[in-house]
PDB file of N, CA and C in Angstrom:
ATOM      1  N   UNK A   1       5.574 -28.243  -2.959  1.00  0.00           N
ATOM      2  CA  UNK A   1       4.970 -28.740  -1.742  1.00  0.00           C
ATOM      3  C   UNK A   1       5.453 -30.129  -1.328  1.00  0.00           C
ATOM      4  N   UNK A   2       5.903 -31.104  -1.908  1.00  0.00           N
ATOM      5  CA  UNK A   2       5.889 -32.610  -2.063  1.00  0.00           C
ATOM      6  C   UNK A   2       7.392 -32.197  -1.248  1.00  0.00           C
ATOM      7  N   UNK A   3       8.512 -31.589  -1.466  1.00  0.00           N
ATOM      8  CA  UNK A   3       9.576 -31.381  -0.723  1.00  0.00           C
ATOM      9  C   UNK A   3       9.462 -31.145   0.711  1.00  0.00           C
ATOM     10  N   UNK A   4       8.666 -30.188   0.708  1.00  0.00           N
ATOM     11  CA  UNK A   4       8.425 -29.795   2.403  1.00  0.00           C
ATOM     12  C   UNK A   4       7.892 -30.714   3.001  1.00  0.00           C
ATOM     13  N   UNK A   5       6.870 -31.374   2.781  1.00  0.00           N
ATOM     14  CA  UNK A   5       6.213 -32.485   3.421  1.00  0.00           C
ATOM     15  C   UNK A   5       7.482 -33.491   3.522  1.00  0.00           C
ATOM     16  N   UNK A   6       8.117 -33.922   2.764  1.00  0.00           N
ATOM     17  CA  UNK A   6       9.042 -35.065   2.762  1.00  0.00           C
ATOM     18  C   UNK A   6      10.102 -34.030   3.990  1.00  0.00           C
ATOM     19  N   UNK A   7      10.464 -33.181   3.533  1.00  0.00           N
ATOM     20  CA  UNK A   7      11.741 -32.322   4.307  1.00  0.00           C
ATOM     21  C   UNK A   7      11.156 -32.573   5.750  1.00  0.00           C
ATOM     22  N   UNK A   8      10.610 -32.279   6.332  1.00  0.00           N
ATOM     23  CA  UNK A   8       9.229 -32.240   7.701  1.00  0.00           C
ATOM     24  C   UNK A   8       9.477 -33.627   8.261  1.00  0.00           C
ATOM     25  N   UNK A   9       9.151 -34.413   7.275  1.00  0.00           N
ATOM     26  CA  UNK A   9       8.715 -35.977   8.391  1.00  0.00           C
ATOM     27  C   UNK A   9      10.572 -36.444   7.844  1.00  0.00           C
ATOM     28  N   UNK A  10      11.562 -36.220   7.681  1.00  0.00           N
ATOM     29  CA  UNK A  10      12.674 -36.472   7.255  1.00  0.00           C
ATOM     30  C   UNK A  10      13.329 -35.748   8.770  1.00  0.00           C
ATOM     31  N   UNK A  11      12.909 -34.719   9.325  1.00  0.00           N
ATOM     32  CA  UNK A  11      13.765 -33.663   9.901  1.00  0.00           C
ATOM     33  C   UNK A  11      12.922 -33.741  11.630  1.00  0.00           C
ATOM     34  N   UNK A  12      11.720 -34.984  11.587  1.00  0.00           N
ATOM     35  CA  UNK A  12      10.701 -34.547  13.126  1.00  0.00           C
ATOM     36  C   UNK A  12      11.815 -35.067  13.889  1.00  0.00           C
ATOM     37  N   UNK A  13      12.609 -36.262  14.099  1.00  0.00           N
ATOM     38  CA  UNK A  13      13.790 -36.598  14.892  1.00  0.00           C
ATOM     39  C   UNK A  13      14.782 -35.553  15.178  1.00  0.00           C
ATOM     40  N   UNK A  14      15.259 -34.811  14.579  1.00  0.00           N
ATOM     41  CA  UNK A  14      16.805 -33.795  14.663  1.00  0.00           C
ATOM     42  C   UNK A  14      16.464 -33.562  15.669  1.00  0.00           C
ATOM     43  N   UNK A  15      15.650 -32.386  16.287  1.00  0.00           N
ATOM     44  CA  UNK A  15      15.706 -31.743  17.568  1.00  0.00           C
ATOM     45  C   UNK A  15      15.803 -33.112  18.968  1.00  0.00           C
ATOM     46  N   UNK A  16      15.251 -33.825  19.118  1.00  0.00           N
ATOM     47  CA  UNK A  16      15.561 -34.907  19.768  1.00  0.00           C
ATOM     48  C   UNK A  16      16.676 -34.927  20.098  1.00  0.00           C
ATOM     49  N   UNK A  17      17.083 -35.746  19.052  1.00  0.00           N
ATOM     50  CA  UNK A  17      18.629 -36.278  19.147  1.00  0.00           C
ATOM     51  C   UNK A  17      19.621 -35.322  19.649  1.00  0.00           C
ATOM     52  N   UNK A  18      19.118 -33.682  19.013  1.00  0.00           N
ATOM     53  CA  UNK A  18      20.118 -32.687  19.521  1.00  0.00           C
ATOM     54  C   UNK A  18      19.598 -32.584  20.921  1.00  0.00           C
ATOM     55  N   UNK A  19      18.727 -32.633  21.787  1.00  0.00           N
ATOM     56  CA  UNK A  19      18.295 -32.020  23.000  1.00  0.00           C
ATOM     57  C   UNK A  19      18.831 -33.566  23.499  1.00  0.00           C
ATOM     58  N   UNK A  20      18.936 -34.776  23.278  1.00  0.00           N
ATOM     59  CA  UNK A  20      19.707 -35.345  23.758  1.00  0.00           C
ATOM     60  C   UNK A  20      21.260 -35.563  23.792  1.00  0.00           C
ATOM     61  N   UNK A  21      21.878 -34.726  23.256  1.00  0.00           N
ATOM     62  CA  UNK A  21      23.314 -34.851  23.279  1.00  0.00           C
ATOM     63  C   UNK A  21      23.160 -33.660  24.117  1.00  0.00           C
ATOM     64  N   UNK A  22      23.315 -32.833  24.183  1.00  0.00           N
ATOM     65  CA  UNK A  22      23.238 -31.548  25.066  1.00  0.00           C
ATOM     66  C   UNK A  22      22.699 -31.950  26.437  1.00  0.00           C
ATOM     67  N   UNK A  23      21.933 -32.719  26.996  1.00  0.00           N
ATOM     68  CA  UNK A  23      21.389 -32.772  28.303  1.00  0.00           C
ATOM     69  C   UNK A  23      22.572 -33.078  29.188  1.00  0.00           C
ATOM     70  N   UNK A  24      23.414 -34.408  28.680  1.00  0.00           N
ATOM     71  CA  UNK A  24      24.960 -34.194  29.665  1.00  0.00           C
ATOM     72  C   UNK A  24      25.127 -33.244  29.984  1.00  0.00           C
ATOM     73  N   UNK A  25      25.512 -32.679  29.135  1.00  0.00           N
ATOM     74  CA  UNK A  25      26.013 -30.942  29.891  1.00  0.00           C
ATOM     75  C   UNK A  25      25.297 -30.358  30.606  1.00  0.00           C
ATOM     76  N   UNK A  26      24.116 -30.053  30.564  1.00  0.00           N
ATOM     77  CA  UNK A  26      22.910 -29.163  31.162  1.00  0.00           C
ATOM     78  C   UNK A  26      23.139 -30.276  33.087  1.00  0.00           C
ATOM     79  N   UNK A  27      22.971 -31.463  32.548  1.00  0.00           N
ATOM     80  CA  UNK A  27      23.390 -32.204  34.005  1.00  0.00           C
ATOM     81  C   UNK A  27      23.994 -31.957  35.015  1.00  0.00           C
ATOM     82  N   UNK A  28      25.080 -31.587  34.065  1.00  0.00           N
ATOM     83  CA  UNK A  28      26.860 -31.588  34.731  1.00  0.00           C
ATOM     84  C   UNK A  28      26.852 -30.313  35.576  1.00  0.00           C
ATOM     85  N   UNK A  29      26.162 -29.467  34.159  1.00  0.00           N
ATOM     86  CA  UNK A  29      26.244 -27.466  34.716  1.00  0.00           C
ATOM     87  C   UNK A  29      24.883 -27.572  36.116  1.00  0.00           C
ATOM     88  N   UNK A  30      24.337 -28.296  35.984  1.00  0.00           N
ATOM     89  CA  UNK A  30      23.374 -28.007  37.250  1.00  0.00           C
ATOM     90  C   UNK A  30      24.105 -28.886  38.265  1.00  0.00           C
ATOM     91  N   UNK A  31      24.576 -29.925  38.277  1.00  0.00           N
ATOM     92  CA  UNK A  31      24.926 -30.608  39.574  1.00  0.00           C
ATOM     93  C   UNK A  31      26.099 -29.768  39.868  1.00  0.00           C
ATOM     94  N   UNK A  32      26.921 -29.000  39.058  1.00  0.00           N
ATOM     95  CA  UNK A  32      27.957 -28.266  39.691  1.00  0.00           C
ATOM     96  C   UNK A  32      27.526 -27.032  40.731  1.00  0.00           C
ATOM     97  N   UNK A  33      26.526 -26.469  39.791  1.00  0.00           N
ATOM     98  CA  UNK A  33      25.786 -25.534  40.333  1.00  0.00           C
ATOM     99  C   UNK A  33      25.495 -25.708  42.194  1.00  0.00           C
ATOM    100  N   UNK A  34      24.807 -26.799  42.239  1.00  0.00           N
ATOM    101  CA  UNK A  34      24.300 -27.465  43.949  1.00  0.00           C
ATOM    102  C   UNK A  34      25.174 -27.786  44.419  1.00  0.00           C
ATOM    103  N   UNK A  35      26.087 -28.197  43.940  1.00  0.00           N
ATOM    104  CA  UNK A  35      27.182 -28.169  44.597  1.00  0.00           C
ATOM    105  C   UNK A  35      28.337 -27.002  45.089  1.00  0.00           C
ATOM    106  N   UNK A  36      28.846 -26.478  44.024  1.00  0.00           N
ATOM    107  CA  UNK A  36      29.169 -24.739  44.734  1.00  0.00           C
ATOM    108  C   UNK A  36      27.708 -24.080  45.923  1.00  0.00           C
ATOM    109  N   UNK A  37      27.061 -24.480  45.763  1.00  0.00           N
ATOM    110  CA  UNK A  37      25.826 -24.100  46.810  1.00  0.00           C
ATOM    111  C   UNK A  37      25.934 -24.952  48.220  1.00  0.00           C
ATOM    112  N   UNK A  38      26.149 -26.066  47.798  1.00  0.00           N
ATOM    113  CA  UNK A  38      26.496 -26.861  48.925  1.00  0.00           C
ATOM    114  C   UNK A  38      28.121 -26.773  49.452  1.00  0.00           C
ATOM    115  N   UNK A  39      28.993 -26.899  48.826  1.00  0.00           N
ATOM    116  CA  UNK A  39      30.262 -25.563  49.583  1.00  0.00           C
ATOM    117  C   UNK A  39      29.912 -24.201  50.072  1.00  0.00           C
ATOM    118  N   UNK A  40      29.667 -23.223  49.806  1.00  0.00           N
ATOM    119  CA  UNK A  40      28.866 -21.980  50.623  1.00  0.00           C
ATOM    120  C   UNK A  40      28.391 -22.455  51.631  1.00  0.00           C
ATOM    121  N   UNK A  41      27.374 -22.971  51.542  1.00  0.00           N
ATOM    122  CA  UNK A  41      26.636 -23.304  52.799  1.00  0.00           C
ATOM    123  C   UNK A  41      27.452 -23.798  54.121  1.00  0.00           C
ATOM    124  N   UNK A  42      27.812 -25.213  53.418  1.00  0.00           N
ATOM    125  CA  UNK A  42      28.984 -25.805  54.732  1.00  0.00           C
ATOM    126  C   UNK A  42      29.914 -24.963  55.239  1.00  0.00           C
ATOM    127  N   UNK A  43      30.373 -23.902  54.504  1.00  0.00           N
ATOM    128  CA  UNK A  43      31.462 -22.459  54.742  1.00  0.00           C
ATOM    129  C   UNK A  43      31.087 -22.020  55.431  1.00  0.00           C
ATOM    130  N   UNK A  44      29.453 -21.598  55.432  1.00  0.00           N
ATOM    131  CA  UNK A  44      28.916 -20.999  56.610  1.00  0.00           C
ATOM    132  C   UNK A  44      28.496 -21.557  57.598  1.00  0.00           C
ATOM    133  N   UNK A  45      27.904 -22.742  57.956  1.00  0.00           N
ATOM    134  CA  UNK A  45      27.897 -23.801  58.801  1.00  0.00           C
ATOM    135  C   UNK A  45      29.293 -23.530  59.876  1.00  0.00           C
ATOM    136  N   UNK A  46      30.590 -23.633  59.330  1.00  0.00           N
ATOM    137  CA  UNK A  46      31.568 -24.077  59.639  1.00  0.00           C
ATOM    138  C   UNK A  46      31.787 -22.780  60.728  1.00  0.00           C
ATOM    139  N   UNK A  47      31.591 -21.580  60.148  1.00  0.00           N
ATOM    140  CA  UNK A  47      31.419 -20.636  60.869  1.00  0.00           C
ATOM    141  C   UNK A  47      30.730 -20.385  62.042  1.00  0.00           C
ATOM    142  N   UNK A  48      29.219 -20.395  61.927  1.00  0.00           N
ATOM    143  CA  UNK A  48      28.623 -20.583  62.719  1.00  0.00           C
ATOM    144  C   UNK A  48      29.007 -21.637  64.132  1.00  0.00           C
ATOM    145  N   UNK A  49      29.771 -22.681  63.536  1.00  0.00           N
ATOM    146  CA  UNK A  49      29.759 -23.525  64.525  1.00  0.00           C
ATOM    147  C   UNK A  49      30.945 -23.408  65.286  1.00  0.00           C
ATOM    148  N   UNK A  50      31.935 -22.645  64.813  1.00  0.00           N
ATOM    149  CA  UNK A  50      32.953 -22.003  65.545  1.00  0.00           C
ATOM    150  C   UNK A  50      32.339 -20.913  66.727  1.00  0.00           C
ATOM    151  N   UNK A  51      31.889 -19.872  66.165  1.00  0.00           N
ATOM    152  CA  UNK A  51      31.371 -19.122  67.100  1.00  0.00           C
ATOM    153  C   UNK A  51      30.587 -19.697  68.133  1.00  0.00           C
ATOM    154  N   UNK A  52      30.010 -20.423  67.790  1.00  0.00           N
ATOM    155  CA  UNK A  52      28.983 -21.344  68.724  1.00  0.00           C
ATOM    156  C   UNK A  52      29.866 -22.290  69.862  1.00  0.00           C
ATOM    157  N   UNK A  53      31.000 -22.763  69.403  1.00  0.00           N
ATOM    158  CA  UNK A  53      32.119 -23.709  70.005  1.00  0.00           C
ATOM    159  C   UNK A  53      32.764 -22.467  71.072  1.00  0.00           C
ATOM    160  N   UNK A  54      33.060 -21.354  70.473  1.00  0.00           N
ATOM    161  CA  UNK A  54      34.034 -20.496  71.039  1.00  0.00           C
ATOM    162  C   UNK A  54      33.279 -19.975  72.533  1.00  0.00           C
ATOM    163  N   UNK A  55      31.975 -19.892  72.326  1.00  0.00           N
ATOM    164  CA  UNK A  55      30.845 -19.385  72.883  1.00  0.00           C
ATOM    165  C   UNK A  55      31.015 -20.075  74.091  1.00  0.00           C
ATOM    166  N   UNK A  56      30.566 -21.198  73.885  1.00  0.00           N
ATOM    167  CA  UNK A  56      30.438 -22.591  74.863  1.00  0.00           C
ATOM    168  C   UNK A  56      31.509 -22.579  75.875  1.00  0.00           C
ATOM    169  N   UNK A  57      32.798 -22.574  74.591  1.00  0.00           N
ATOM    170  CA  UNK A  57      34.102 -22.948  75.627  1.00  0.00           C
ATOM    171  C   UNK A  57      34.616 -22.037  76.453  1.00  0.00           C
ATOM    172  N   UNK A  58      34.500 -20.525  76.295  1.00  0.00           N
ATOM    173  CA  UNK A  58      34.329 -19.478  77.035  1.00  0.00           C
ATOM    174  C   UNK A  58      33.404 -19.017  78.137  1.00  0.00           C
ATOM    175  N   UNK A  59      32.782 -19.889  78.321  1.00  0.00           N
ATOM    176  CA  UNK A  59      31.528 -20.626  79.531  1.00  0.00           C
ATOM    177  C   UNK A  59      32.094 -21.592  80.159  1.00  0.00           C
ATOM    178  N   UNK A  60      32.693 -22.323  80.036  1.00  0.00           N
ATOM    179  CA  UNK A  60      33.323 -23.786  80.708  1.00  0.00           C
ATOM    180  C   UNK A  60      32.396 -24.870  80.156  1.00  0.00           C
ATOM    181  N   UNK A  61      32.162 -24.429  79.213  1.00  0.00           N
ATOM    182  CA  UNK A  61      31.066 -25.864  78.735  1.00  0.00           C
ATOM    183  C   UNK A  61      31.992 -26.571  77.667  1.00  0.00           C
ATOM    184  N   UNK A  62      31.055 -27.466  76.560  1.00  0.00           N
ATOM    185  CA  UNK A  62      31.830 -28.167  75.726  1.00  0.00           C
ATOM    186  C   UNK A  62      31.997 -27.941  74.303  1.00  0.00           C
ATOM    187  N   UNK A  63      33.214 -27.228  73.818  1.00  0.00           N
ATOM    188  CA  UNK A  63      33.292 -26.734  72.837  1.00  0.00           C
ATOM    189  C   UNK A  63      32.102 -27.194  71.421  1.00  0.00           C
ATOM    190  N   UNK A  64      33.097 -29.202  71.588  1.00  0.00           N
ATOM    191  CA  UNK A  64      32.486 -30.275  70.240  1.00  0.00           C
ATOM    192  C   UNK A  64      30.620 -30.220  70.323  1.00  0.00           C
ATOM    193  N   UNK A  65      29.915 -30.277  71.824  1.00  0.00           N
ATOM    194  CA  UNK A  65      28.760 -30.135  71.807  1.00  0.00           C
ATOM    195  C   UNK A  65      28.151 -28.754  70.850  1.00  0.00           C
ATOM    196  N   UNK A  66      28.934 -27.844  71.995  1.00  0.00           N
ATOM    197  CA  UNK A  66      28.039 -26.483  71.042  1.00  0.00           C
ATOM    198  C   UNK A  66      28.489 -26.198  69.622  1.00  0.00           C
ATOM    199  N   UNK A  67      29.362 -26.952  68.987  1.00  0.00           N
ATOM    200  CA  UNK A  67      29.507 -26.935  67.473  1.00  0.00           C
ATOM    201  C   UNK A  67      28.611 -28.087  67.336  1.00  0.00           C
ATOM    202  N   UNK A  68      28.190 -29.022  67.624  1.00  0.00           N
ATOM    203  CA  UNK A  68      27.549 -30.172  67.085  1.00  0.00           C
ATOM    204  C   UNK A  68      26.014 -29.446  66.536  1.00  0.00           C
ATOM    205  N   UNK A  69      25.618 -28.938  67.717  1.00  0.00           N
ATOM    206  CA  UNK A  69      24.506 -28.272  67.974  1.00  0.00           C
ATOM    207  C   UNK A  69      24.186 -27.514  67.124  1.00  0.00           C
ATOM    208  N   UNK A  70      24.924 -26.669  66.592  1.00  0.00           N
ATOM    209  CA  UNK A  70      25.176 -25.245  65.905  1.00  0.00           C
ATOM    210  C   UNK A  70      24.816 -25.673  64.231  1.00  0.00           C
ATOM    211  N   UNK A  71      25.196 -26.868  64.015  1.00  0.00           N
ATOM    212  CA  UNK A  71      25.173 -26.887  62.039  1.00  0.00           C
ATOM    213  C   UNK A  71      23.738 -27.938  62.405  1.00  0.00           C
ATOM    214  N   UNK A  72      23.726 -28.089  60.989  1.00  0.00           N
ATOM    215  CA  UNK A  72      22.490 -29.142  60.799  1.00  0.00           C
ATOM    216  C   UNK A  72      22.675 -30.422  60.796  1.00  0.00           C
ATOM    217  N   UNK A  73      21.955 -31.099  61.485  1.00  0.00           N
ATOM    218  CA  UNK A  73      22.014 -32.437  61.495  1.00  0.00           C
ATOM    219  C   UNK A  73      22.596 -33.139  60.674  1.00  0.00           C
ATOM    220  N   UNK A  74      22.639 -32.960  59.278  1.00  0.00           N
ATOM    221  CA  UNK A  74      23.162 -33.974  58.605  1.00  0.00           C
ATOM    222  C   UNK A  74      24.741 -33.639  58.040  1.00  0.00           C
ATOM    223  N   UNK A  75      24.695 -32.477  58.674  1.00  0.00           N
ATOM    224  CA  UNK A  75      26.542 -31.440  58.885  1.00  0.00           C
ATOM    225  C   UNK A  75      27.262 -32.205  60.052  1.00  0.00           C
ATOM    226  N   UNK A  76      26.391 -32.274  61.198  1.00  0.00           N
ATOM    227  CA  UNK A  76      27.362 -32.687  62.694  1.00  0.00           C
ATOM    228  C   UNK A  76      28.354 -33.902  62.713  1.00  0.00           C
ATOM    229  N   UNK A  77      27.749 -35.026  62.086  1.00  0.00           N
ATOM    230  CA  UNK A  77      28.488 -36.075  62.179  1.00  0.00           C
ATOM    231  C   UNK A  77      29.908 -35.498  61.304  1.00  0.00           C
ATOM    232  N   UNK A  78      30.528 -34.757  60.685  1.00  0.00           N
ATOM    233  CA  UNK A  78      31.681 -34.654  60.153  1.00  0.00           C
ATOM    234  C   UNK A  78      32.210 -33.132  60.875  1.00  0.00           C
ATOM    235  N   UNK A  79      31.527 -33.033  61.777  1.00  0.00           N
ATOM    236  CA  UNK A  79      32.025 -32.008  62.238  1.00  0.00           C
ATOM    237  C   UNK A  79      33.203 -31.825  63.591  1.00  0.00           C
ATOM    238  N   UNK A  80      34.528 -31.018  63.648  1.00  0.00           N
ATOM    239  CA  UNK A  80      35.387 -31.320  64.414  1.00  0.00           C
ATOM    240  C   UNK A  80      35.649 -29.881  65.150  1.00  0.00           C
ATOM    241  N   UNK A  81      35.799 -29.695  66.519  1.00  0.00           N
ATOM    242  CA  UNK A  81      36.078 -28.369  66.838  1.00  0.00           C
ATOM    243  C   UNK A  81      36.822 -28.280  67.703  1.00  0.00           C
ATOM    244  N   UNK A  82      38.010 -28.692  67.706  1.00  0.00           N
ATOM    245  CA  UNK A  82      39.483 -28.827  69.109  1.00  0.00           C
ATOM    246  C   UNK A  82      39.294 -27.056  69.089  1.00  0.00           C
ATOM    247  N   UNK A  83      39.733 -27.201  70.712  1.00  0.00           N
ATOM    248  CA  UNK A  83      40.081 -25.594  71.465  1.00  0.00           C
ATOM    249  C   UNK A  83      40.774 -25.192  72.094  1.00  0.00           C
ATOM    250  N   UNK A  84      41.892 -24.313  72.340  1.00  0.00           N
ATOM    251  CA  UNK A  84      42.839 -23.771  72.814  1.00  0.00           C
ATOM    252  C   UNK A  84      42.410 -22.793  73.038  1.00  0.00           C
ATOM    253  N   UNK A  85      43.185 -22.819  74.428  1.00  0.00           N
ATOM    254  CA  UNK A  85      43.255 -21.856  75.259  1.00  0.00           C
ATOM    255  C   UNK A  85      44.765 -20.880  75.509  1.00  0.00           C
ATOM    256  N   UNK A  86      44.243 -19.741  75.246  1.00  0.00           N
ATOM    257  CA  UNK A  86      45.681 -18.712  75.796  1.00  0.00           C
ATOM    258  C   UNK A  86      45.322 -17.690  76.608  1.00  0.00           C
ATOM    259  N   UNK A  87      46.006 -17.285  78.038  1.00  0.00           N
ATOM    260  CA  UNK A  87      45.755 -16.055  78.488  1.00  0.00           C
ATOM    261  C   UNK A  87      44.122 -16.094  78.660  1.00  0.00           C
ATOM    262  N   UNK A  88      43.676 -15.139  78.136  1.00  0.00           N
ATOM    263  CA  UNK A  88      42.304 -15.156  78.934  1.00  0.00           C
ATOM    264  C   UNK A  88      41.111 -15.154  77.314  1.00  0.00           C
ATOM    265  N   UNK A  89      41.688 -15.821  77.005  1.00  0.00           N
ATOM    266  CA  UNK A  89      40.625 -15.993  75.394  1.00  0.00           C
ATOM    267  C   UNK A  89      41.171 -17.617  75.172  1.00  0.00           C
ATOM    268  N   UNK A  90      39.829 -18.369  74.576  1.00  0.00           N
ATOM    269  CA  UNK A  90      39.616 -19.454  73.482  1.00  0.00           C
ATOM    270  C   UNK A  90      39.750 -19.529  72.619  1.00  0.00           C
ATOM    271  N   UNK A  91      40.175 -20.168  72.209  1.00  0.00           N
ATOM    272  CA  UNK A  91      40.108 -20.398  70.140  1.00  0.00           C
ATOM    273  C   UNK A  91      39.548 -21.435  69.766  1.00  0.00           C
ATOM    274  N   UNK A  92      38.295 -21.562  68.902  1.00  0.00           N
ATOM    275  CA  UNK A  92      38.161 -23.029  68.209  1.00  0.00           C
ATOM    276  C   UNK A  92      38.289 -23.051  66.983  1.00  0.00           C
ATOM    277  N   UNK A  93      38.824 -24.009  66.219  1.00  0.00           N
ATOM    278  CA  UNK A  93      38.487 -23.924  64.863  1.00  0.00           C
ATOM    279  C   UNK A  93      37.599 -25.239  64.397  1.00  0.00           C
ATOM    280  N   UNK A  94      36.864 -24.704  64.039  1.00  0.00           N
ATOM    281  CA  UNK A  94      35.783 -25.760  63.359  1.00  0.00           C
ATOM    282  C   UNK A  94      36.074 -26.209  62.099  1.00  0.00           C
ATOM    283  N   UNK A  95      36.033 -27.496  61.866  1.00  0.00           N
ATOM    284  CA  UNK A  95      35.923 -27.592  60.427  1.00  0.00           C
ATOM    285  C   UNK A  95      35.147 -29.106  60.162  1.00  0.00           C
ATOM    286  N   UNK A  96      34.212 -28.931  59.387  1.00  0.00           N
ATOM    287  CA  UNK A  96      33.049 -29.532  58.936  1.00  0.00           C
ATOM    288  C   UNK A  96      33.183 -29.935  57.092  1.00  0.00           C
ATOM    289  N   UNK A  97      33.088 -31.537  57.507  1.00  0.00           N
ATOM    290  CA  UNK A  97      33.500 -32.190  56.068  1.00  0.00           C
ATOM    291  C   UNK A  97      32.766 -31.741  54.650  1.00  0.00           C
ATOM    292  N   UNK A  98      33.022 -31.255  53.602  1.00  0.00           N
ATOM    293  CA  UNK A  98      31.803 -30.677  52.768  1.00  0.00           C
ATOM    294  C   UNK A  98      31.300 -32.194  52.022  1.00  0.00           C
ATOM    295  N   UNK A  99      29.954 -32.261  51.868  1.00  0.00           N
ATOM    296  CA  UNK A  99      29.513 -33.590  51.194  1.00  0.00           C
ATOM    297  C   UNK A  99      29.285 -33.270  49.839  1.00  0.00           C
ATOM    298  N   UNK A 100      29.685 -34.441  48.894  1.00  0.00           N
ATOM    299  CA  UNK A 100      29.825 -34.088  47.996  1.00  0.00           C
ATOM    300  C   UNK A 100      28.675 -34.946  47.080  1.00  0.00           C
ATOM    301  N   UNK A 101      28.127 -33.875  45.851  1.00  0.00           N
ATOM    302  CA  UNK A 101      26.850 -35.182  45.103  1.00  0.00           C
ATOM    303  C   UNK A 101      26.899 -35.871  44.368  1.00  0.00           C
ATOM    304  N   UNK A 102      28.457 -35.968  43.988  1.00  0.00           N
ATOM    305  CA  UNK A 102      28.825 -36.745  43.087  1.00  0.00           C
ATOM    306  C   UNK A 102      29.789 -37.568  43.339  1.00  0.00           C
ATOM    307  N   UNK A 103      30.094 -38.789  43.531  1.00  0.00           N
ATOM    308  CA  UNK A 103      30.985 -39.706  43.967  1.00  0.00           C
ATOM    309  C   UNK A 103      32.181 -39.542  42.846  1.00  0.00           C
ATOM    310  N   UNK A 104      33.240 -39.346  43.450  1.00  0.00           N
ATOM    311  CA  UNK A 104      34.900 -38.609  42.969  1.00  0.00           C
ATOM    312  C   UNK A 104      35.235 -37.361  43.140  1.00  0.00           C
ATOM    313  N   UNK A 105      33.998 -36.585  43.214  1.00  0.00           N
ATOM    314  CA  UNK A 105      34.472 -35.068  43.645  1.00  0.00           C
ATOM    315  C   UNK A 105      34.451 -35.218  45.075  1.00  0.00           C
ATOM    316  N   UNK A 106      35.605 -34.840  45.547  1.00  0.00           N
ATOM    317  CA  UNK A 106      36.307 -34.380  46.643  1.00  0.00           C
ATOM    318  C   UNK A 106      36.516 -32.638  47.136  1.00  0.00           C
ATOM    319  N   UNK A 107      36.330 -31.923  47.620  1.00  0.00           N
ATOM    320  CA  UNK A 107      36.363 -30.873  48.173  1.00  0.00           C
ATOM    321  C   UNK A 107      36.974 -30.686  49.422  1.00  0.00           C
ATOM    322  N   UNK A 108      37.222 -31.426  50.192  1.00  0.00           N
ATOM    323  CA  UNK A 108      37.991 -31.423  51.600  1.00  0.00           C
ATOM    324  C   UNK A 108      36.683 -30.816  52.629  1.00  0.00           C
ATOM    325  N   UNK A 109      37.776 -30.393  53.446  1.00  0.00           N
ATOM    326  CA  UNK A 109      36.690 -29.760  54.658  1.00  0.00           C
ATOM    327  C   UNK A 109      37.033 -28.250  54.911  1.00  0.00           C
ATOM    328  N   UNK A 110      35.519 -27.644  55.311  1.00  0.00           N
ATOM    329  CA  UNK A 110      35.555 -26.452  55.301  1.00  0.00           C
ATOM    330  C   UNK A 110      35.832 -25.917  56.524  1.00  0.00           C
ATOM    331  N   UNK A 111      36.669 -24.764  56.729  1.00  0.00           N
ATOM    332  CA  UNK A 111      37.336 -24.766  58.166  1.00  0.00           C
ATOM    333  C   UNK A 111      37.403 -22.867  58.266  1.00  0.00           C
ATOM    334  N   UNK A 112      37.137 -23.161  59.716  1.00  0.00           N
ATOM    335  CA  UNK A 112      36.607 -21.298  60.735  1.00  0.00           C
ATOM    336  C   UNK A 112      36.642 -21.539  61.530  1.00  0.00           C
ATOM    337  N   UNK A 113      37.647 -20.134  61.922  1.00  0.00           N
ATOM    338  CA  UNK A 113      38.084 -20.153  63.191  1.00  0.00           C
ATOM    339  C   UNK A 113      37.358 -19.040  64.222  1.00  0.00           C
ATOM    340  N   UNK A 114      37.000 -19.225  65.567  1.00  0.00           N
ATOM    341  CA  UNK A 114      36.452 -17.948  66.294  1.00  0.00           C
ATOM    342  C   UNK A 114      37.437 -18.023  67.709  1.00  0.00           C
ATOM    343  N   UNK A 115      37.618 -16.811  67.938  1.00  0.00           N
ATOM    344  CA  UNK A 115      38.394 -16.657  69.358  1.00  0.00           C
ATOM    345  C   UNK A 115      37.521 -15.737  70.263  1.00  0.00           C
ATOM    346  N   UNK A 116      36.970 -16.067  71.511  1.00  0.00           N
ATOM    347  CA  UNK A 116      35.620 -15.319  72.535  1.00  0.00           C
ATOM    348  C   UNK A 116      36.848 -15.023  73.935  1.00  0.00           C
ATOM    349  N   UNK A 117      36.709 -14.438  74.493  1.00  0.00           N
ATOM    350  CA  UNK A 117      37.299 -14.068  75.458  1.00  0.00           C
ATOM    351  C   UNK A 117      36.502 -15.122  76.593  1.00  0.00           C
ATOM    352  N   UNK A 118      37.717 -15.376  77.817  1.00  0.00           N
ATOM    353  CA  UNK A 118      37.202 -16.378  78.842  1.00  0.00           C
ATOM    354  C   UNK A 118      36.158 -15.488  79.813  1.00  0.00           C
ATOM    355  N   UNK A 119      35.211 -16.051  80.084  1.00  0.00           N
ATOM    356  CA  UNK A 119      34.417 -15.552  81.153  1.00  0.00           C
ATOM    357  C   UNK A 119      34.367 -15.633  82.491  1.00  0.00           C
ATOM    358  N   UNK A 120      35.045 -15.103  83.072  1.00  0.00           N
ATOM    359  CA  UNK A 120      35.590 -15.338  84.694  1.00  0.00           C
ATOM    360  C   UNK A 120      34.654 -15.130  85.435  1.00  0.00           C
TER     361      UNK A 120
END
């Protein structure tokens, strides 16, 4: 008995120390996680706001507005949607900066294109 008791109050720290070396990782694997979530999302954003641009500009309205409009507020400010015109269709391509949650990861910007026919 005199072992176990000693073994016990010798051994109450281990798990600690191990659940603290391991939490880095568990960190890392979840902030990566929100982040591949937060790429998807802006992917689809980017989309949306093409169609929405293509929409507009095939109206005679303003492409950059109806993409501004189209993502979420805190998407618009990095958002860009130049449009060309050929023949009797628009093209915009949108592409919307992805934000990133960790300062050094870089991802670029996420980019979609929609082409709507002109509306005469």
């Amino acid at each position: 008995m005199p072992y176990s008791v000693r073994g016990r109050a010798r051994d109450r720290g281990q798990v600690a120390i191990e659940y603290l070396g391991f939490l880095p990782i568990l960190i890392i694997v979840g902030m990566a996680v929100v982040q591949l979530g937060l790429i998807a999302y802006t992917a689809q954003q980017a989309g949306t706001a093409a169609r929405a641009g293509a929409r507009g500009a095939s109206l005679d309205r303003s492409a950059q507005a109806a993409c501004a409009a189209a993502v979420s507020g805190w998407l618009a400010d990095g958002t860009d949607c130049p449009e060309s015109r050929g023949g009797d269709e628009v093209t915009v391509t949108a592409t919307v900066e992805i934000p990133s949650i960790v300062p050094g990861w870089n991802f670029g910007p996420a980019t979609r294109t929609a082409t709507m026919p002109l509306d005469h």
